[in-house]
Protein backbone atom coordinates (compact mmCIF):
# COMPACT_ATOMS: atom_id res chain seq x y z
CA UNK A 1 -18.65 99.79 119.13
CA UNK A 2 -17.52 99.88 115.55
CA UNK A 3 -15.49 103.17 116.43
CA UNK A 4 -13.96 101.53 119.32
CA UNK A 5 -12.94 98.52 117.45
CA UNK A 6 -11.57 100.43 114.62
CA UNK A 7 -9.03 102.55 116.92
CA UNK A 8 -8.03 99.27 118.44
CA UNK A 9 -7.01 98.08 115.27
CA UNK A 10 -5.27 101.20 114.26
CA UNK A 11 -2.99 101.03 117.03
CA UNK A 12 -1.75 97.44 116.54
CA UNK A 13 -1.36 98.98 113.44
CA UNK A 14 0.73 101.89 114.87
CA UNK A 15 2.18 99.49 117.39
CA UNK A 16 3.33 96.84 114.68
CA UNK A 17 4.73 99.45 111.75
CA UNK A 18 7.13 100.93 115.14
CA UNK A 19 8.04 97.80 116.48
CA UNK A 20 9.01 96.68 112.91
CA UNK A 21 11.14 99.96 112.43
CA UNK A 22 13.01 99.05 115.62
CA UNK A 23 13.60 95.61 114.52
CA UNK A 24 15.03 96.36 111.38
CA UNK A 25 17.15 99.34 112.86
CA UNK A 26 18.64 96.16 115.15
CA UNK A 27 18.75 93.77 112.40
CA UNK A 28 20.60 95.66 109.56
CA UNK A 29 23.35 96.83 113.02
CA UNK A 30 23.83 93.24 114.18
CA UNK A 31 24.37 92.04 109.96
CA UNK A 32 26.62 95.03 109.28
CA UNK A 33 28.37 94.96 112.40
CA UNK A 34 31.30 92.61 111.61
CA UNK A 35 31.88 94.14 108.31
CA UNK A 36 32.60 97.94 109.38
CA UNK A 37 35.54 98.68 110.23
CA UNK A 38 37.96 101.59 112.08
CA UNK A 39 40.33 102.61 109.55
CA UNK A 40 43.64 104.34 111.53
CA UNK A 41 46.71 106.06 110.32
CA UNK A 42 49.41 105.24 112.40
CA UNK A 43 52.56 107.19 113.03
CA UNK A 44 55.45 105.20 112.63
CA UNK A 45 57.77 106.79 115.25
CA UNK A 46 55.33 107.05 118.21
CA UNK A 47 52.53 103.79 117.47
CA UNK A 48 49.81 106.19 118.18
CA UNK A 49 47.26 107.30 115.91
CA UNK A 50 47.07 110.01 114.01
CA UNK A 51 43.38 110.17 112.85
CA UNK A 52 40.57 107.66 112.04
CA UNK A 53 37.42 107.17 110.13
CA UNK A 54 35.97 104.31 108.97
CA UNK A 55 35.53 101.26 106.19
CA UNK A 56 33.54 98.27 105.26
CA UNK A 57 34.38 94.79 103.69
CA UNK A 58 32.89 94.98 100.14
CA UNK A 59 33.75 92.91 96.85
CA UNK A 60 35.98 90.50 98.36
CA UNK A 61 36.34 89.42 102.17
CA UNK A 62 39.99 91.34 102.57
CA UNK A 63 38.66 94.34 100.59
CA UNK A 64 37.17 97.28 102.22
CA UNK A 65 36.08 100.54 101.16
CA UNK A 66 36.41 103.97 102.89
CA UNK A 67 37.49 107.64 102.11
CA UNK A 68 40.17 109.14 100.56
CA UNK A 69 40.66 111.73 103.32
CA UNK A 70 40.88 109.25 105.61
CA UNK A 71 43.99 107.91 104.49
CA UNK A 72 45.43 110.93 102.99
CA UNK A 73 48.38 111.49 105.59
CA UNK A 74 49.70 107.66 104.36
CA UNK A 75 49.38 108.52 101.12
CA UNK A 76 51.56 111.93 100.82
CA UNK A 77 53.43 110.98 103.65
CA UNK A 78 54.02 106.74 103.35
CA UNK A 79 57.24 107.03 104.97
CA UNK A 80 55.93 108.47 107.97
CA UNK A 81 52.78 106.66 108.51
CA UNK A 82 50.93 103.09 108.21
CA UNK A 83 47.50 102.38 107.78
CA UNK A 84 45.54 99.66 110.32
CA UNK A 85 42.27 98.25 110.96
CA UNK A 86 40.71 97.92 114.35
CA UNK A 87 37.76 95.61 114.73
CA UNK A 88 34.96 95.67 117.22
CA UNK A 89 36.51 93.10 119.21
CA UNK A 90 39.59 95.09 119.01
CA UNK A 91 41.65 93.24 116.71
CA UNK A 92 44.16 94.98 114.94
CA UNK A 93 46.32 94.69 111.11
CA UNK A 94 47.66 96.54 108.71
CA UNK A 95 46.27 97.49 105.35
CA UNK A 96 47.82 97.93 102.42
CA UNK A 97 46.31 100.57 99.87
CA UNK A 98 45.05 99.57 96.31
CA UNK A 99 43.48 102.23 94.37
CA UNK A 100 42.32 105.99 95.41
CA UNK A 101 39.63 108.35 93.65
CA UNK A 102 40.40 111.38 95.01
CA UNK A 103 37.75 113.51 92.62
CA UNK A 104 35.16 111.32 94.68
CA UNK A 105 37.12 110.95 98.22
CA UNK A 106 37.23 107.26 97.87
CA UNK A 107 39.69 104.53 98.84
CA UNK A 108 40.06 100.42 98.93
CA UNK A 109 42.59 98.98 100.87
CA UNK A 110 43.28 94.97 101.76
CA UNK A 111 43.19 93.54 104.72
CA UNK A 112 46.25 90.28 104.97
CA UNK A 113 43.14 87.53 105.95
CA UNK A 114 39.91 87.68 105.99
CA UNK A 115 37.79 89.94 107.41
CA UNK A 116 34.30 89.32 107.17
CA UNK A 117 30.96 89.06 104.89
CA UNK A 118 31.20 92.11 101.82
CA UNK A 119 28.28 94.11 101.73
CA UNK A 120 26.67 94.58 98.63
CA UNK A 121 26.27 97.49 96.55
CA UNK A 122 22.38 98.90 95.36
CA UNK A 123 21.31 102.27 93.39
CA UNK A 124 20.50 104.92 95.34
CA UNK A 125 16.65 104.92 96.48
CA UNK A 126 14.19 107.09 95.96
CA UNK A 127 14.16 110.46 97.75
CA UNK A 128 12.69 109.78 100.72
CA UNK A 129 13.39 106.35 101.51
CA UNK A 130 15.04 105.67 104.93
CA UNK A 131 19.03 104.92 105.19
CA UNK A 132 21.39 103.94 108.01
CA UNK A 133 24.39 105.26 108.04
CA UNK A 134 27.10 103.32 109.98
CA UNK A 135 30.74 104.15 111.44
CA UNK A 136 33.08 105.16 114.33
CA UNK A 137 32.01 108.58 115.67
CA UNK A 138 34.35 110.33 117.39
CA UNK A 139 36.48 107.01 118.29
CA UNK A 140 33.48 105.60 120.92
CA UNK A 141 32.20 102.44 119.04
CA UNK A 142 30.59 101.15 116.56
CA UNK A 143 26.95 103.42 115.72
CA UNK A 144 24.05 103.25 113.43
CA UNK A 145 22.35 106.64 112.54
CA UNK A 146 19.26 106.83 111.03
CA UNK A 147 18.59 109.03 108.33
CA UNK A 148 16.58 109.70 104.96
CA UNK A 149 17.35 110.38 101.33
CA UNK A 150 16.91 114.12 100.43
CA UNK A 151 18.34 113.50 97.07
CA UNK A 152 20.74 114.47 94.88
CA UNK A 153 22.71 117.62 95.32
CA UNK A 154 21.82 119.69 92.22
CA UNK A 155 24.41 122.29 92.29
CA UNK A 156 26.99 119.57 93.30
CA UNK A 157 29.12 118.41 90.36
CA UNK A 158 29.54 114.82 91.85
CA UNK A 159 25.93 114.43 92.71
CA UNK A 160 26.44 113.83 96.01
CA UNK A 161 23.22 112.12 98.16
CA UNK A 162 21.93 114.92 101.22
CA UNK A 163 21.77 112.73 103.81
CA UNK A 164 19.45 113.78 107.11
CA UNK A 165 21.67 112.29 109.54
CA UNK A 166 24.59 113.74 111.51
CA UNK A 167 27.76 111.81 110.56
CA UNK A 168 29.93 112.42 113.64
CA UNK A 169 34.05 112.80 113.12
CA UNK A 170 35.44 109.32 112.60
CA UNK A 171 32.13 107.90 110.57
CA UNK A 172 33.73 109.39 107.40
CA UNK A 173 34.41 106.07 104.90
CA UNK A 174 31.29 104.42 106.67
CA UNK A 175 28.82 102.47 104.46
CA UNK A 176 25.15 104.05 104.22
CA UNK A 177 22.53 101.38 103.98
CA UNK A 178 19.44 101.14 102.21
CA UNK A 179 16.43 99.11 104.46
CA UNK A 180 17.76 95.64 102.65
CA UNK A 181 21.51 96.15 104.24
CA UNK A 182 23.21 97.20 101.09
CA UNK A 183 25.46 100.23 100.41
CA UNK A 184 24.04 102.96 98.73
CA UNK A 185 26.36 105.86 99.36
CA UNK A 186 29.90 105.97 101.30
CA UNK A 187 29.86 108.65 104.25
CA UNK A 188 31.52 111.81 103.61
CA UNK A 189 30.69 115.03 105.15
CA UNK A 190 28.78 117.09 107.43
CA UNK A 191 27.45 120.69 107.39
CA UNK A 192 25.91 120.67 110.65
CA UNK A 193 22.10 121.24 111.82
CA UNK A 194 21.77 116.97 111.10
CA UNK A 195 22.73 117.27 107.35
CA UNK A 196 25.58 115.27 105.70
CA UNK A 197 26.76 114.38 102.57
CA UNK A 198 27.30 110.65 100.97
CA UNK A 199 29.85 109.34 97.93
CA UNK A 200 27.20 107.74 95.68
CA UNK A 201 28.33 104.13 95.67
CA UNK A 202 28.02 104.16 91.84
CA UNK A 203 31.84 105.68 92.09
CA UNK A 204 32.80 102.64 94.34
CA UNK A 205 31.86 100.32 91.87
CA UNK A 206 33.87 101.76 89.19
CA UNK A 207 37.02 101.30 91.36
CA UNK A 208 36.20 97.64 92.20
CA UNK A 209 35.54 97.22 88.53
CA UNK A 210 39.17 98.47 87.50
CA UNK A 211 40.09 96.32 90.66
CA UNK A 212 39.25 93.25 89.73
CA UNK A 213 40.06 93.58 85.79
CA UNK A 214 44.05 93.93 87.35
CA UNK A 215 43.53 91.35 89.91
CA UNK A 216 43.47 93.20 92.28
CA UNK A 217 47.00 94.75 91.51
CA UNK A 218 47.78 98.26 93.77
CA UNK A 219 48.65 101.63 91.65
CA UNK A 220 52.30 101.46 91.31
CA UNK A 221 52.49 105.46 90.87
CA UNK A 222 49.37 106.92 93.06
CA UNK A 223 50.25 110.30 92.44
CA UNK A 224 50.02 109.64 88.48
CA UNK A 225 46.88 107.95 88.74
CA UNK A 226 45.86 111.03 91.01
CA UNK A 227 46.82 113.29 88.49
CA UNK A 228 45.12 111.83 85.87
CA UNK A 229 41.83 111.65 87.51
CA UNK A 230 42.27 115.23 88.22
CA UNK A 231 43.25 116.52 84.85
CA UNK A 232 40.33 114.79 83.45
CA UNK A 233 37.81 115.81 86.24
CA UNK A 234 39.37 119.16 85.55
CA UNK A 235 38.87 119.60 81.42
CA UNK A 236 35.60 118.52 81.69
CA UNK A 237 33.86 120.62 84.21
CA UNK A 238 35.89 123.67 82.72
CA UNK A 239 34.68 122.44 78.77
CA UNK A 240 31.28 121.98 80.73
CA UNK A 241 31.16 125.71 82.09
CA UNK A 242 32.73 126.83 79.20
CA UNK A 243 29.85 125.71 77.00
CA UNK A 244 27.09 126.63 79.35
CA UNK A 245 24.19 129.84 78.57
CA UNK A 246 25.70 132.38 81.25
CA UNK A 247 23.76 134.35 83.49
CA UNK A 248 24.78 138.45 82.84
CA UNK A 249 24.89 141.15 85.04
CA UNK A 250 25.76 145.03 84.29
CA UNK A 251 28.68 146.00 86.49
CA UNK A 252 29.22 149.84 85.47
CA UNK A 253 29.79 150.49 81.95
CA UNK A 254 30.19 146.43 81.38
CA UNK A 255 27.62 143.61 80.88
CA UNK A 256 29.49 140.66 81.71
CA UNK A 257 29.36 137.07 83.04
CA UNK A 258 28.15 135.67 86.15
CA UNK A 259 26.83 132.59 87.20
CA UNK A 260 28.42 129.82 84.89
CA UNK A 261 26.95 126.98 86.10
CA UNK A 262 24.25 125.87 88.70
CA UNK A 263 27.57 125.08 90.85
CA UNK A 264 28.57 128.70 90.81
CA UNK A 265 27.47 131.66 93.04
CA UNK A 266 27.71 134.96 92.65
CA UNK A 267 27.13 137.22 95.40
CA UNK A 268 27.09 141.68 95.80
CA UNK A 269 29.72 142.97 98.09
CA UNK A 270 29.28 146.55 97.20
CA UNK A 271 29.82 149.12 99.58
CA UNK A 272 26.79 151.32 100.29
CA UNK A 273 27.50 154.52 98.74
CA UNK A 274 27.57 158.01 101.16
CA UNK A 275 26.93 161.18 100.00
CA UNK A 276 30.77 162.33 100.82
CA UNK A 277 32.05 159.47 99.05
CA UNK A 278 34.72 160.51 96.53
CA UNK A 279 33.92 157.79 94.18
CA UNK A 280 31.25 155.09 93.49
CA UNK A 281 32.32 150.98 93.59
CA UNK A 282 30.29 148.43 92.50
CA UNK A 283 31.93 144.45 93.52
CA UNK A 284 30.71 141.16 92.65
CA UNK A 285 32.04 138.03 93.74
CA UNK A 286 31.54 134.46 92.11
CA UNK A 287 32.81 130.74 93.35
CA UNK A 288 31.85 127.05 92.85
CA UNK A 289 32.27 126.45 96.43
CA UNK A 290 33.36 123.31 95.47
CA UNK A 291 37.62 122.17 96.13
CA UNK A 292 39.02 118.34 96.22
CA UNK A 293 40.70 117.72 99.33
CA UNK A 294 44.55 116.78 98.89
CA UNK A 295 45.59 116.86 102.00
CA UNK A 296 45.08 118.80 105.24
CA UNK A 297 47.05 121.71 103.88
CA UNK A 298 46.08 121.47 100.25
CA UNK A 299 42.94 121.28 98.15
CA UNK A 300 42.34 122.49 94.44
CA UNK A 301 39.41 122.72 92.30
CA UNK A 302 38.59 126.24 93.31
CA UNK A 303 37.08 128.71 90.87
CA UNK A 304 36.90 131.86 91.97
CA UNK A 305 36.26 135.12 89.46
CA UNK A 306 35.25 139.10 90.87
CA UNK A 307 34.33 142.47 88.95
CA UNK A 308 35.10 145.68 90.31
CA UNK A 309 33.42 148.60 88.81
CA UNK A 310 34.97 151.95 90.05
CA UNK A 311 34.13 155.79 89.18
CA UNK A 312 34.68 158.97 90.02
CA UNK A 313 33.10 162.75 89.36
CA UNK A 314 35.20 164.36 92.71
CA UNK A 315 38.74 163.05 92.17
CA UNK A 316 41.05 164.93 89.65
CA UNK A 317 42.66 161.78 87.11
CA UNK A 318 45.56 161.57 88.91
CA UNK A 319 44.16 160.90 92.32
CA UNK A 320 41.88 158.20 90.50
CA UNK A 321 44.15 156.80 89.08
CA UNK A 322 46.41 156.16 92.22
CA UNK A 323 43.13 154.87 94.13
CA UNK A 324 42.14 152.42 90.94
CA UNK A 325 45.92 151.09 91.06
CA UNK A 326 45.60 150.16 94.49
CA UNK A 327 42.92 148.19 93.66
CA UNK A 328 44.43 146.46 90.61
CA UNK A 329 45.84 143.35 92.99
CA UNK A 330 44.72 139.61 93.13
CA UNK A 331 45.22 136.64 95.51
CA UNK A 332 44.89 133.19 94.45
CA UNK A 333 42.79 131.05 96.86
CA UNK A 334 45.21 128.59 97.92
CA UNK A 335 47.84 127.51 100.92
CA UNK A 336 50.33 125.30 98.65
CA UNK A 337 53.89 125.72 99.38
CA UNK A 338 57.46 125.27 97.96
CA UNK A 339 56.97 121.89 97.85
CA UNK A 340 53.83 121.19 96.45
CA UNK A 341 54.38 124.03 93.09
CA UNK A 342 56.50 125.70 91.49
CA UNK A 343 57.05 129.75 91.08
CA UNK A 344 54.68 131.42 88.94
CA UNK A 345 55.80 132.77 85.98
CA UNK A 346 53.76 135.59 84.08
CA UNK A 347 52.96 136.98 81.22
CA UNK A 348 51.20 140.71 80.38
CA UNK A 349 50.10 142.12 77.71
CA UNK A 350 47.56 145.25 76.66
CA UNK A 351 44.25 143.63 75.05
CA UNK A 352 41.15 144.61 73.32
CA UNK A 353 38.02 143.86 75.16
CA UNK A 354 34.69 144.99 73.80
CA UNK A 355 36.30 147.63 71.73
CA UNK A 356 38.00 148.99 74.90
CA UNK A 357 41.85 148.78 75.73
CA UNK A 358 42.59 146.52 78.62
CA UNK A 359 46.07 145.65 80.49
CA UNK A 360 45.55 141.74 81.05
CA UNK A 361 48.18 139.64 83.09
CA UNK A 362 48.29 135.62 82.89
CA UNK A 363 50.17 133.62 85.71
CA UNK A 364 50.99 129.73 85.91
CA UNK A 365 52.34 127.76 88.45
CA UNK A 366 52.62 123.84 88.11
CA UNK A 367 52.39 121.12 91.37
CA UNK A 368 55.56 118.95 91.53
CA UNK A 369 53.59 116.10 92.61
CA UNK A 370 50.40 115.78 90.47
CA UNK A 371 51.61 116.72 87.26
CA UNK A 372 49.90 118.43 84.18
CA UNK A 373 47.89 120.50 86.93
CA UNK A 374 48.42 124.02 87.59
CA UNK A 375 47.48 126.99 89.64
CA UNK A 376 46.39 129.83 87.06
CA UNK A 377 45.57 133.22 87.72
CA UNK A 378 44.14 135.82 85.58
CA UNK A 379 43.89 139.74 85.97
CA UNK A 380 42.48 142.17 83.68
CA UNK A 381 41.94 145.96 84.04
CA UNK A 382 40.61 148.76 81.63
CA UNK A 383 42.79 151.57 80.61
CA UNK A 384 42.37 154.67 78.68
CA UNK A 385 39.83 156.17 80.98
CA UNK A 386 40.34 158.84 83.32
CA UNK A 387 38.04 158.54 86.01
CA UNK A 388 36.66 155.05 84.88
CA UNK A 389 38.17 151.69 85.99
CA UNK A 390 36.95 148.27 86.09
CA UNK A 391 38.71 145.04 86.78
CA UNK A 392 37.73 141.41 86.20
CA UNK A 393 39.90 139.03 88.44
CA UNK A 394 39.97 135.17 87.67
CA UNK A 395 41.85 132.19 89.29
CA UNK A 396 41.80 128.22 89.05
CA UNK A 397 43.67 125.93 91.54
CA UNK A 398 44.36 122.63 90.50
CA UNK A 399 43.50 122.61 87.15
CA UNK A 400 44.22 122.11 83.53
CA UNK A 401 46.27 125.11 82.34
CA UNK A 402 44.74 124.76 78.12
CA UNK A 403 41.42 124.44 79.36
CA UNK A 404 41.23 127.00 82.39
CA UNK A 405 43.04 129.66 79.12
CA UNK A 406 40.16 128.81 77.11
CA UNK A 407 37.46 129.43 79.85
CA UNK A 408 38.86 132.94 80.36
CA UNK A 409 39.33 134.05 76.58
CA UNK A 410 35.55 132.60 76.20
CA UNK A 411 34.08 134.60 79.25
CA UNK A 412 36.39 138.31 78.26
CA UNK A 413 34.82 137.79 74.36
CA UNK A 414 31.27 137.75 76.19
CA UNK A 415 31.86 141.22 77.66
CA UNK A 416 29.86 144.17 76.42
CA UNK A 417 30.65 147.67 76.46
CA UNK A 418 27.36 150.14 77.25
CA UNK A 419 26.98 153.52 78.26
């Protein structure tokens, strides 16, 4: 009897803790509800959208939050496009931008009248704790997604949240909600396989800070402020890397740099060697995986850096020599065009690495836009061998042209010559 009564009370129990899940699940959609909005950018010319995400009423009730990427078109292109709000209820307005982080894909607009009750902003929970992630998927509605905190991206250099939820196209500016309603995180991203990405809301509040110390006055220059954000973003990750304890690997004759950071990966891509090969390659590829979106043609913040080791008992030095020169080429990793750089201009000259001769080349090329940044791109190559090559490859998108220099002296003076 005692058994009996004991499983009876476990599954009230059961019953109740479900039945309270649901209820908040319907509670924190029907409190959010009026506050989330769609977010649309809006082609001048033909009326019709051009893509959507989402945002939420926060600080004041004509603020709202939402991503950077989600108004990017408006803000390279303002002459082409407008930005609007649709409601639930289908209600429509303009917005009118205020301030932009791009470093952290954020955004806060203003609404002309009111538009609802601001959420307010909490630290992030524990890992673990449930969230709710709210938006526009895939322009269908107004959704809730349910999700917990896996915590804090490590090798991320924003400390983005992992989020266990799948954040559909068109939920990107959404707020995230902790289980008392307030925003913890700002939707982002998805990878796929149920596993997205949030803004830590900590970044939000240091725009609504700067906000609200103006009055609530919009950039008069965005692509200034932008710049500035990413020059300093820039200098310090590169001063961070810079004065990191590398990891090492031995690439032929060379022990040299590899993983800078916990952001970086390195990975093999040698070829498997064949007995009627004429000469042995060893390749190693490293990258922080990591850009800032500009736009949907652009994005910088790349760092990407290779070592090729090559060989050769077979080949006579001239042959070598043609094969190694082949090899001697590098491509930066980026799409910008005439109108978002300049040319690059270069500079070579023959070095001494590790008490061997090297022929090291140095380009630059600056955006028109966002100044101070630059796209740099380094080459070096041993000399002075005949059947012995090796070539370290570096370039930087984006980025601050002193401190990217710096970074690449620092890692060449850690190379070490061995036999």
């Amino acid at each position: 009897m005692l058994r009996r009564l004991l499983m009876v009370i476990l599954f009230f129990a059961t019953f109740d803790a479900t039945l309270l899940a649901k209820t908040d699940t319907a509670s924190l959609y029907a409190d959010a509800e009026q506050s989330v909005y769609q977010i649309r950018v809006i082609n001048k010319e033909t009326g019709k959208k051009s893509s959507i995400g989402s945002g939420f009423i926060v600080s004041k009730n004509n603020i709202l939050a939402t991503n950077y990427h989600v108004v990017s078109q408006y803000v390279n292109d303002p002459d082409v496009y407008v930005l609007e709000y649709l409601s639930n209820s289908k209600e429509t307005g303009k917005l009118e931008l205020l301030d932009l982080d791009i470093v952290h894909d954020l955004a806060v607009v203003r609404a002309p009248k009111a538009m609802g009750k601001p959420l307010e902003i909490d630290d992030i929970p524990e890992k673990g704790a449930r969230l709710f992630s709210l938006g526009n998927p895939l322009d269908l509605g107004f959704s809730i997604v349910a999700g917990t905190n896996n915590g804090i991206l490590k090798q991320d250099e924003d400390g983005n949240v992992l989020f266990s939820g799948s954040l559909n196209a068109g939920m990107s500016g959404g707020p995230t909600l902790n289980e008392l309603g307030k925003v913890i995180g700002i939707n982002v991203a998805t990878a796929g396989n149920n596993i997205s990405f949030l803004v830590p809301a900590d970044y939000l509040r240091i725009i609504l800070k700067r906000l609200k110390k103006n009055n609530f006055t919009p950039v008069k220059d965005r692509f200034a402020h932008s710049s500035a954000q990413l020059q300093t973003s820039s200098s310090h990750i590169l001063k961070k890397l810079a004065n990191n304890h590398w990891g090492q690997a031995s690439i032929g004759n060379f022990i040299v740099p590899t993983e800078l950071d916990k952001s970086v990966r390195c990975w093999d891509a040698s070829r498997p060697p064949k007995k009627e090969d004429l000469f042995r390659s060893f390749y190693t590829r490293c990258s922080n995986e990591d850009d800032i979106y500009l736009s949907d043609q652009l994005s910088i913040g790349s760092i990407n850096y290779e070592y090729l080791w090559l060989d050769s008992k077979k080949l006579n030095a001239i042959r070598f020599y043609r094969r190694y020169e082949k090899l001697n080429s590098s491509a930066l990793a980026s799409h910008a065009g005439k109108r978002d750089v300049t040319n690059f201009a270069c500079h070579t000259a023959f070095t001494k690495i590790a008490e061997q001769n090297f022929k090291t080349t140095l380009c630059r090329r600056d955006y028109l836009k966002y100044k101070h940044l630059s796209d740099i791109l380094f080459t070096t190559a041993l000399v002075g061998h005949d059947k012995k090559g090796f070539i370290f490859n570096m370039d930087i998108t984006g980025t601050d042209a002193k401190a990217a220099i710096r970074l690449f002296q620092k890692m060449l003076e850690a190379f070490k010559w061995h036999k």
